[in-house]
Each structure stands twice: as C-alpha cells, then as structure tokens.
N, C-alpha and C. Protein backbone atom coordinates (compact mmCIF):
# COMPACT_ATOMS: atom_id res chain seq x y z
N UNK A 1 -19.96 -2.23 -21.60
CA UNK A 1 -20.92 -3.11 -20.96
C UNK A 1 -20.23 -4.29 -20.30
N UNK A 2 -20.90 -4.56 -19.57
CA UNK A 2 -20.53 -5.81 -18.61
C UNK A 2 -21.23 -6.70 -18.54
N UNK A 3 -21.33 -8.29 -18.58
CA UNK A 3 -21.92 -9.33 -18.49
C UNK A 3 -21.72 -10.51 -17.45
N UNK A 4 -22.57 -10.33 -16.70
CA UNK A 4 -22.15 -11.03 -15.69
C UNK A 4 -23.07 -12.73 -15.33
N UNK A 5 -22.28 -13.50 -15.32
CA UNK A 5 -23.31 -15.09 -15.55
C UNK A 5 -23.09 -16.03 -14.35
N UNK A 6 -23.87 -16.19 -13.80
CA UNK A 6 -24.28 -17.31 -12.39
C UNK A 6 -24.35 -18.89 -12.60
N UNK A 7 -23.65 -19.36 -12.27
CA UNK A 7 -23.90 -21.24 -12.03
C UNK A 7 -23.52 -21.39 -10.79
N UNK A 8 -24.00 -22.32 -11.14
CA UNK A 8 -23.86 -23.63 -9.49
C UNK A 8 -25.07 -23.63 -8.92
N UNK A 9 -25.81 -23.11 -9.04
CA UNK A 9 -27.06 -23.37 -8.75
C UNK A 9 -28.01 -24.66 -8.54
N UNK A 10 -29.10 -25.10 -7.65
CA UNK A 10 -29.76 -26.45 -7.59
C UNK A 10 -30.36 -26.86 -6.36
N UNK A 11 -30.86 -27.99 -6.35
CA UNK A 11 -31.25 -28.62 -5.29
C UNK A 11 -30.74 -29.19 -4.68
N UNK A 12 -30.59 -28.76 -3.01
CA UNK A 12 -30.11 -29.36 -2.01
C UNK A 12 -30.30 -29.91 -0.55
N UNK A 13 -29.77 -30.69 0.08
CA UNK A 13 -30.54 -31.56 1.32
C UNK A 13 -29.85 -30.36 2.51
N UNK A 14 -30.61 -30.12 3.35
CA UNK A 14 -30.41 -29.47 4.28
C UNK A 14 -29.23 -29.83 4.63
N UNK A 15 -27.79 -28.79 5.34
CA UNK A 15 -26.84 -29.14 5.67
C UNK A 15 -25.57 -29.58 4.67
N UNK A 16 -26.55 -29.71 3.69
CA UNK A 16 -25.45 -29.51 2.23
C UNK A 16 -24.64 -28.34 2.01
N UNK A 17 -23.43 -28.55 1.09
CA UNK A 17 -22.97 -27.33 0.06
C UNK A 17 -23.43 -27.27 -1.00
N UNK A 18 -23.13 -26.27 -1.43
CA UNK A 18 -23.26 -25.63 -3.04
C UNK A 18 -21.69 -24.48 -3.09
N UNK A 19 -21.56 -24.67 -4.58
CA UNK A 19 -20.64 -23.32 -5.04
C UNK A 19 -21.00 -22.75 -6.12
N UNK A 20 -21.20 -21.59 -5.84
CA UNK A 20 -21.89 -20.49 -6.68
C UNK A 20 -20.67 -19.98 -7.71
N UNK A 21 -20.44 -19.98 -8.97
CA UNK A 21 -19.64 -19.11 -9.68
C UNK A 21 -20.41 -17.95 -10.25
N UNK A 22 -19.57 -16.90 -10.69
CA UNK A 22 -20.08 -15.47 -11.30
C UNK A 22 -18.99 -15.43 -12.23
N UNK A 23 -18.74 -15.62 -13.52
CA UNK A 23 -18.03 -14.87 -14.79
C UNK A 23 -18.38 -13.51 -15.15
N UNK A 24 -17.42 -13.15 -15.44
CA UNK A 24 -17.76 -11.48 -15.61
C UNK A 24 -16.80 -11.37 -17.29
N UNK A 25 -18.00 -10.85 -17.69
CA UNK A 25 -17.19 -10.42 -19.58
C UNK A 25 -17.37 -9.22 -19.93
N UNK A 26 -16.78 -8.74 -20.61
CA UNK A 26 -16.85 -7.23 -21.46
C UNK A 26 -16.00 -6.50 -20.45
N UNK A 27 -16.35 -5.09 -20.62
CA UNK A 27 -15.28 -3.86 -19.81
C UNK A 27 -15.27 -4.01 -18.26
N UNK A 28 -14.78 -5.09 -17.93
CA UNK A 28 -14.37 -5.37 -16.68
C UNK A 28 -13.04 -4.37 -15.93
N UNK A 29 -12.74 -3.69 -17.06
CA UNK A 29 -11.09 -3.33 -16.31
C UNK A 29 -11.69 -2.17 -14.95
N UNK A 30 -10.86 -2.11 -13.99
CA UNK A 30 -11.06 -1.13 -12.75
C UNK A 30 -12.12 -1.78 -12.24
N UNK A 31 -12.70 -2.84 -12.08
CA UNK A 31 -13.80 -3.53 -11.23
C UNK A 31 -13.24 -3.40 -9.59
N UNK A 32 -14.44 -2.62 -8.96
CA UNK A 32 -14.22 -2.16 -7.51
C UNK A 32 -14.38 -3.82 -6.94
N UNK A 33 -15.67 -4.55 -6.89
CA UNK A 33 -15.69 -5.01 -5.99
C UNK A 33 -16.85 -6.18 -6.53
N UNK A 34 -16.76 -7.22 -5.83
CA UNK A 34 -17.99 -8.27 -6.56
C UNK A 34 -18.73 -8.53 -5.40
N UNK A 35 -20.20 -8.83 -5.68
CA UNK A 35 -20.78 -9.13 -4.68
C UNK A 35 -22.03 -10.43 -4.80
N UNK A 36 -22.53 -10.59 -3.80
CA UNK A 36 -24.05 -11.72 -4.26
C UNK A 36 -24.92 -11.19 -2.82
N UNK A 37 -26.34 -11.35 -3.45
CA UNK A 37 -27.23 -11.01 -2.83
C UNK A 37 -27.88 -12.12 -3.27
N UNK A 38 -29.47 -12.35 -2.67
CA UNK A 38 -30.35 -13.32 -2.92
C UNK A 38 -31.66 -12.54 -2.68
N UNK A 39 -32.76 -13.52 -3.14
CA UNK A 39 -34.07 -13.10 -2.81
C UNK A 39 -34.81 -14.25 -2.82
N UNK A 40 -35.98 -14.59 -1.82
CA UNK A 40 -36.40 -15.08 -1.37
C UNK A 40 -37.85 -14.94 -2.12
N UNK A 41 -39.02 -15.91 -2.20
CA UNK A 41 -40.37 -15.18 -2.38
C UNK A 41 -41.08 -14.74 -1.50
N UNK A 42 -41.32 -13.52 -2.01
CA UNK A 42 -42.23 -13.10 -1.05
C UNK A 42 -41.41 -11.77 -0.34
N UNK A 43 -40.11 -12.01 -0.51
CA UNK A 43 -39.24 -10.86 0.31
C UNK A 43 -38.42 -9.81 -0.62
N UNK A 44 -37.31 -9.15 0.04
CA UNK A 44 -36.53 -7.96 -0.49
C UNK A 44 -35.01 -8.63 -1.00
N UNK A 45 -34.42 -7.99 -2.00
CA UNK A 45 -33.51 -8.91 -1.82
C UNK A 45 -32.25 -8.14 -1.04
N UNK A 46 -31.69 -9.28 -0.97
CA UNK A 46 -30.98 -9.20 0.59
C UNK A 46 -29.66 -9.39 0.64
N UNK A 47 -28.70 -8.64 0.84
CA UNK A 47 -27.06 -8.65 0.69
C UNK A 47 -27.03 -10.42 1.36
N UNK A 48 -25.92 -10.78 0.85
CA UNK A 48 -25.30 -12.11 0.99
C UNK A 48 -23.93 -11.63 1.62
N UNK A 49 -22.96 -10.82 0.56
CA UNK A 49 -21.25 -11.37 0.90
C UNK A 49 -21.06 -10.75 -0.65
N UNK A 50 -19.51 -10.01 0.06
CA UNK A 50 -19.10 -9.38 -1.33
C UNK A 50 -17.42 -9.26 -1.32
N UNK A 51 -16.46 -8.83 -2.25
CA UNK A 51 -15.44 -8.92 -2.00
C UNK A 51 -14.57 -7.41 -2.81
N UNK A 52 -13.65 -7.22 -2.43
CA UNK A 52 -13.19 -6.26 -2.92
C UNK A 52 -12.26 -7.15 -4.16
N UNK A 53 -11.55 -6.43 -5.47
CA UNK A 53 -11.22 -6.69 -6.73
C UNK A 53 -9.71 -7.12 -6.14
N UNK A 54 -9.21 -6.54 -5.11
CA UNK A 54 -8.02 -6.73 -4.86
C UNK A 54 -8.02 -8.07 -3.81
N UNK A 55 -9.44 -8.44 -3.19
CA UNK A 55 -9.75 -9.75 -2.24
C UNK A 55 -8.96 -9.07 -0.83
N UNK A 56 -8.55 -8.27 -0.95
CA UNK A 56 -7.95 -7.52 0.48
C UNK A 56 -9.34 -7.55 1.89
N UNK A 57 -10.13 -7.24 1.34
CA UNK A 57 -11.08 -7.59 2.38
C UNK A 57 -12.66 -7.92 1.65
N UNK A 58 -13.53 -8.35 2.25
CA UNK A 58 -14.55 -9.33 2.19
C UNK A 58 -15.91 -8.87 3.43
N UNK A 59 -16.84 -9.11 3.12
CA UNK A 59 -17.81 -8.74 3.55
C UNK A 59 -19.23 -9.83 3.81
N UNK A 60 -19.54 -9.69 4.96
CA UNK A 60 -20.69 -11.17 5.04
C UNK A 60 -21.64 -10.78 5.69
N UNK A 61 -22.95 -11.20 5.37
CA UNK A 61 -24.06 -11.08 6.44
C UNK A 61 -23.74 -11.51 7.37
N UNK A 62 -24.38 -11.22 8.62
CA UNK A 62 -24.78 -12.01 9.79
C UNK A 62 -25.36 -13.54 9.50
N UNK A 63 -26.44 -13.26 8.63
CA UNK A 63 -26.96 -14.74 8.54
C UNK A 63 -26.12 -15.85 7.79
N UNK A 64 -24.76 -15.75 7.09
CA UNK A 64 -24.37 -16.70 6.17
C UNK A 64 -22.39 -16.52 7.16
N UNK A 65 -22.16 -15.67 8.25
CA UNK A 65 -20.82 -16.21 8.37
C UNK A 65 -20.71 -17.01 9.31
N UNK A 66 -19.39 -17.79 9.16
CA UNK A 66 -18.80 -19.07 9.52
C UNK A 66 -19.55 -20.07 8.58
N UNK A 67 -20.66 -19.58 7.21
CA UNK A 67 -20.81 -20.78 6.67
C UNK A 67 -20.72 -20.63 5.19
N UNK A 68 -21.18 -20.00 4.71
CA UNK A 68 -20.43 -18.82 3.29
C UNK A 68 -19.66 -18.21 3.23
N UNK A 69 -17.96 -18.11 2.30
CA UNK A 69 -16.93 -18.00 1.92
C UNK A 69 -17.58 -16.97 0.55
N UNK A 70 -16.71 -16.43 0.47
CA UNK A 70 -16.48 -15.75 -1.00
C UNK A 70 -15.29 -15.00 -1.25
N UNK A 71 -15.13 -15.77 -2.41
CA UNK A 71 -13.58 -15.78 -2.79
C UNK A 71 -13.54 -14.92 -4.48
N UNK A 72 -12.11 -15.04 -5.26
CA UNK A 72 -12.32 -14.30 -6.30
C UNK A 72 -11.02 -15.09 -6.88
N UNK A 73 -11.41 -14.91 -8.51
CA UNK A 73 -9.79 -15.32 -9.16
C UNK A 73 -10.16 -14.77 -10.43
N UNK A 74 -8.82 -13.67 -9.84
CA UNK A 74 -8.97 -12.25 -10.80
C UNK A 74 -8.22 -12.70 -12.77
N UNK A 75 -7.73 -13.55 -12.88
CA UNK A 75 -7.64 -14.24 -13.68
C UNK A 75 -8.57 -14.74 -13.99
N UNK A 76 -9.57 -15.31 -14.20
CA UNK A 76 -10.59 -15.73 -14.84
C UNK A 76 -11.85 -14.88 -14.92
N UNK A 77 -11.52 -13.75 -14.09
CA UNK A 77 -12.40 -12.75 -14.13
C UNK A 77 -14.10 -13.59 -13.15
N UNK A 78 -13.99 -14.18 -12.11
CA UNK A 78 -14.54 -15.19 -11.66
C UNK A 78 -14.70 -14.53 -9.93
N UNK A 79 -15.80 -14.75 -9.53
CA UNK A 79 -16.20 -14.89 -8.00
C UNK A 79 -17.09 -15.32 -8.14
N UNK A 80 -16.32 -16.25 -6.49
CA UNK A 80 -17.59 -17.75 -6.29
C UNK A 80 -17.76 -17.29 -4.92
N UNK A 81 -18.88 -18.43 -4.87
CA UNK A 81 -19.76 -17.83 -3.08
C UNK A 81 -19.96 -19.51 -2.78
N UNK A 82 -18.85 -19.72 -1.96
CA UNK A 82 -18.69 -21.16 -1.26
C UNK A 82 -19.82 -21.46 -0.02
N UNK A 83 -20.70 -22.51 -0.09
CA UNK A 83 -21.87 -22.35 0.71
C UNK A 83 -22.11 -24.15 1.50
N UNK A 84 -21.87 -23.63 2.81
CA UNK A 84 -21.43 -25.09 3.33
C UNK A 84 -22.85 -24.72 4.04
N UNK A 85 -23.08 -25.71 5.11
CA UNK A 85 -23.97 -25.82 6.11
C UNK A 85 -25.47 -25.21 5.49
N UNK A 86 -25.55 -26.01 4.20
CA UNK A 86 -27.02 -24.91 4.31
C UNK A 86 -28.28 -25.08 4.76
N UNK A 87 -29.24 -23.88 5.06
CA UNK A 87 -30.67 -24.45 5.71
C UNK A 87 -31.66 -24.25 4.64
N UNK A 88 -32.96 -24.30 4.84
CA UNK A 88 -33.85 -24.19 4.29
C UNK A 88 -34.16 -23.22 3.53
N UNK A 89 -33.97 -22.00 5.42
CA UNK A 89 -34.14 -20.59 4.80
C UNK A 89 -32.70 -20.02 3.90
N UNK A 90 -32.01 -20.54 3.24
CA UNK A 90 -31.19 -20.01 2.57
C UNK A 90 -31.65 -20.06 1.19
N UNK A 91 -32.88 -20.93 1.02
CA UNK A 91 -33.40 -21.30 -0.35
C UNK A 91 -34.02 -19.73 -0.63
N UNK A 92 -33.55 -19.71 -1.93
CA UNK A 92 -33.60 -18.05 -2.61
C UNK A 92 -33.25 -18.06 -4.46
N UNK A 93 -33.05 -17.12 -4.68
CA UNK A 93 -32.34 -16.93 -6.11
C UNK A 93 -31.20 -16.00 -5.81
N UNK A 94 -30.33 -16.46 -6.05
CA UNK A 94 -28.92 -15.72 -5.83
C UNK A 94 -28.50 -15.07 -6.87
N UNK A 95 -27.65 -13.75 -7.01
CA UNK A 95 -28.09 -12.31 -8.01
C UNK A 95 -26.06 -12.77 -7.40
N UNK A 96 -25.56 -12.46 -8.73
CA UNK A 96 -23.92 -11.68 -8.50
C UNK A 96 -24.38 -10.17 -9.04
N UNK A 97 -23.29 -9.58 -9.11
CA UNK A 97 -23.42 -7.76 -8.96
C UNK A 97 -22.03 -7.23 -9.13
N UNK A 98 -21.66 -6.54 -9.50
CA UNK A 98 -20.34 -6.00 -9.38
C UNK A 98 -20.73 -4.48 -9.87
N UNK A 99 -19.40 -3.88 -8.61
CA UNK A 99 -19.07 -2.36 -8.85
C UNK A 99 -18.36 -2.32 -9.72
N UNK A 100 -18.22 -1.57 -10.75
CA UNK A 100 -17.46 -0.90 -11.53
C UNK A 100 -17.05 0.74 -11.86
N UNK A 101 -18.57 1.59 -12.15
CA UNK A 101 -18.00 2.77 -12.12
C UNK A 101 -17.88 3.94 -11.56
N UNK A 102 -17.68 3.49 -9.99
CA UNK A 102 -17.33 4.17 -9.34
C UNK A 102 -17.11 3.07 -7.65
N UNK A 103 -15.95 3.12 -6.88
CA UNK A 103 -15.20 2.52 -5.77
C UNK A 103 -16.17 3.37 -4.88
N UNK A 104 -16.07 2.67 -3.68
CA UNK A 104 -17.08 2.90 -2.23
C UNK A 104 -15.90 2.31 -1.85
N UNK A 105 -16.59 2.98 0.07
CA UNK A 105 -15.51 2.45 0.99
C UNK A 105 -16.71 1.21 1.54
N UNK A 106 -16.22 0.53 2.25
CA UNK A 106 -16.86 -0.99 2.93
C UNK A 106 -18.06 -1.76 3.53
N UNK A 107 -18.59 0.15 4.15
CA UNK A 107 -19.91 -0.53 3.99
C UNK A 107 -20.36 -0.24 2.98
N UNK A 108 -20.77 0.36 1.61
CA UNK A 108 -21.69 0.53 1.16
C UNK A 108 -21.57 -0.44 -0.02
N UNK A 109 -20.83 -1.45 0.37
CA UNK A 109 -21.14 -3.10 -0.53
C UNK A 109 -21.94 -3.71 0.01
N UNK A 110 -22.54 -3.26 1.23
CA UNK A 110 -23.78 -4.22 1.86
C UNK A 110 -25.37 -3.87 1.36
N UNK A 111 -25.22 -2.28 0.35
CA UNK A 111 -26.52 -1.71 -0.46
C UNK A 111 -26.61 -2.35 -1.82
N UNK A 112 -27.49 -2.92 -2.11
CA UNK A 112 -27.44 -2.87 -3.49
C UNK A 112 -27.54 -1.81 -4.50
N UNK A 113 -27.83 -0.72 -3.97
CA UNK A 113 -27.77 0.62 -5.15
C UNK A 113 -26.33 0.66 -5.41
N UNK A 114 -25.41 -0.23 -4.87
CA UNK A 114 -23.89 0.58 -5.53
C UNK A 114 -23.38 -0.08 -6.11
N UNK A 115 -24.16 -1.41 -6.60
CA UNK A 115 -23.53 -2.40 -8.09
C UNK A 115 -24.27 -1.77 -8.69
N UNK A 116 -23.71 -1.70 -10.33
CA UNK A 116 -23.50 -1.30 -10.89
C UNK A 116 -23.89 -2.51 -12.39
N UNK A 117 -23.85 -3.46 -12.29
CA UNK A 117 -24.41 -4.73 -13.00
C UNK A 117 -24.56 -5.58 -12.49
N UNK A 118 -25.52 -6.71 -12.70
CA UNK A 118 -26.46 -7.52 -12.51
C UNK A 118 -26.35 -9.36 -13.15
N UNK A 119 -26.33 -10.20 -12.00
CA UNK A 119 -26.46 -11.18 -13.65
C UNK A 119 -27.72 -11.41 -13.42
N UNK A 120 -28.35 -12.75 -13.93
CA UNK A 120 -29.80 -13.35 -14.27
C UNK A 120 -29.96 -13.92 -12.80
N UNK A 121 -29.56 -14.46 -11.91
CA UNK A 121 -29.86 -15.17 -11.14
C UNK A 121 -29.57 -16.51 -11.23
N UNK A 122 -29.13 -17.31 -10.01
CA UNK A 122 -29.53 -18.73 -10.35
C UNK A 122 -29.85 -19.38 -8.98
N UNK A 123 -30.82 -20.11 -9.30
CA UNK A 123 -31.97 -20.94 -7.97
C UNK A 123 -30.88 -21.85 -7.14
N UNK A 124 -31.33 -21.35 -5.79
CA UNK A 124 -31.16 -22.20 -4.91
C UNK A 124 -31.94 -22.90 -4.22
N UNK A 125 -32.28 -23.80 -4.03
CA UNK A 125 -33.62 -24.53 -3.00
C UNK A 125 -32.44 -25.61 -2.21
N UNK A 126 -32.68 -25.46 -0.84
CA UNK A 126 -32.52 -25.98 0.52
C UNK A 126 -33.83 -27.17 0.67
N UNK A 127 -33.31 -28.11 0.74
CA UNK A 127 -34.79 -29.31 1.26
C UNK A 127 -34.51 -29.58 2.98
N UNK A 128 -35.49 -29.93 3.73
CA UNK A 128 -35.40 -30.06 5.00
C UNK A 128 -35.25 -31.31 4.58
C-alpha cells in the first residue's frame, strides 16, 4: 500500500503563490510517475501537471503553463506543484496521484485512470 498526503493548501489573493507538497509512504519502490489534478465544484476533475520518477520529463495543462512548476525530490519521497500567478478559476481541491503498478508512456499521465493512488485532497481558494 501506498499513502499519499497533500499540504500547502489555503487561501489566496488573486495573483498569489501557493506550494503544494505530496509525501508518499509505504511501497513506494518502482514509482512510475507523480501527478496532481484538481476539481472544481460543480465540475470533472481535471489533470493539472505530472512528472516522471526519474523528473526526466514533466507534463502540464494548457491552463497552468508558464505558471505551475512541478518538481520532485526523490529523497524525501516528495512532489510539489509550485503555483505562481494564480486566478480565481484555479480555486479547486487539488488530488496528488501516483503511478506505481504499472509505467505508461507520456500521454497517458494526462488520464486519471492510470494513477494508481490517491491522496485526500487539499483546498485551494483564489480570491479576486
């Protein structure tokens, strides 16, 4: 089993940052790839940005690049989702995820059917 836990979460003024961390515990070994998605009310939830275990390459929506980073430090067993410029509509609940038992090639970190665990979420709210 795998356990995966979200901070950084909170309230923020439009045009603000936030940094999202994800810890990952238990049978982490061979972890393909980490990712974060969000969900909104009322909507689907929705790929964010994900990274491969080796950080060799990285993956971003349309709606969050040039302003969301996501990085990894495979030593602490840790990926964060660096979040500069934010708007309103970015206000959501943000989900980390990670592949584990079984590797995909690049796009199919943009589905959520191919994580493999889940954490709890943690709130984001954007204020105008």
């Amino acid at each position: 089993q795998v356990q995966l836990v979200e901070s950084g979460g909170g309230l923020v003024q439009a045009g603000g940052s936030l940094k999202l961390s994800c810890a990952a515990s238990g049978r982490t070994f061979g972890t393909c790839a980490g990712g974060w998605f969000r969900q909104a009310p009322g909507k689907e939830r929705e790929f964010v940005a994900a990274i491969t275990w080796s950080g060799r390459s990285t993956y971003n929506a349309d709606s969050v690049k040039g302003r969301f980073t996501i990085s990894r430090d495979n030593a602490k067993n840790t990926v964060y989702l660096q979040m500069n410029s934010l708007k309103p509509e970015d206000t959501a609940v943000y989900y980390c995820a990670a592949v584990i038992l079984r590797c995909f090639s690049g796009t199919a970190y943009y589905d959520a059917a191919s994580y493999d665990y889940w954490g709890q979420g943690t709130q984001v709210t954007v204020s105008s």
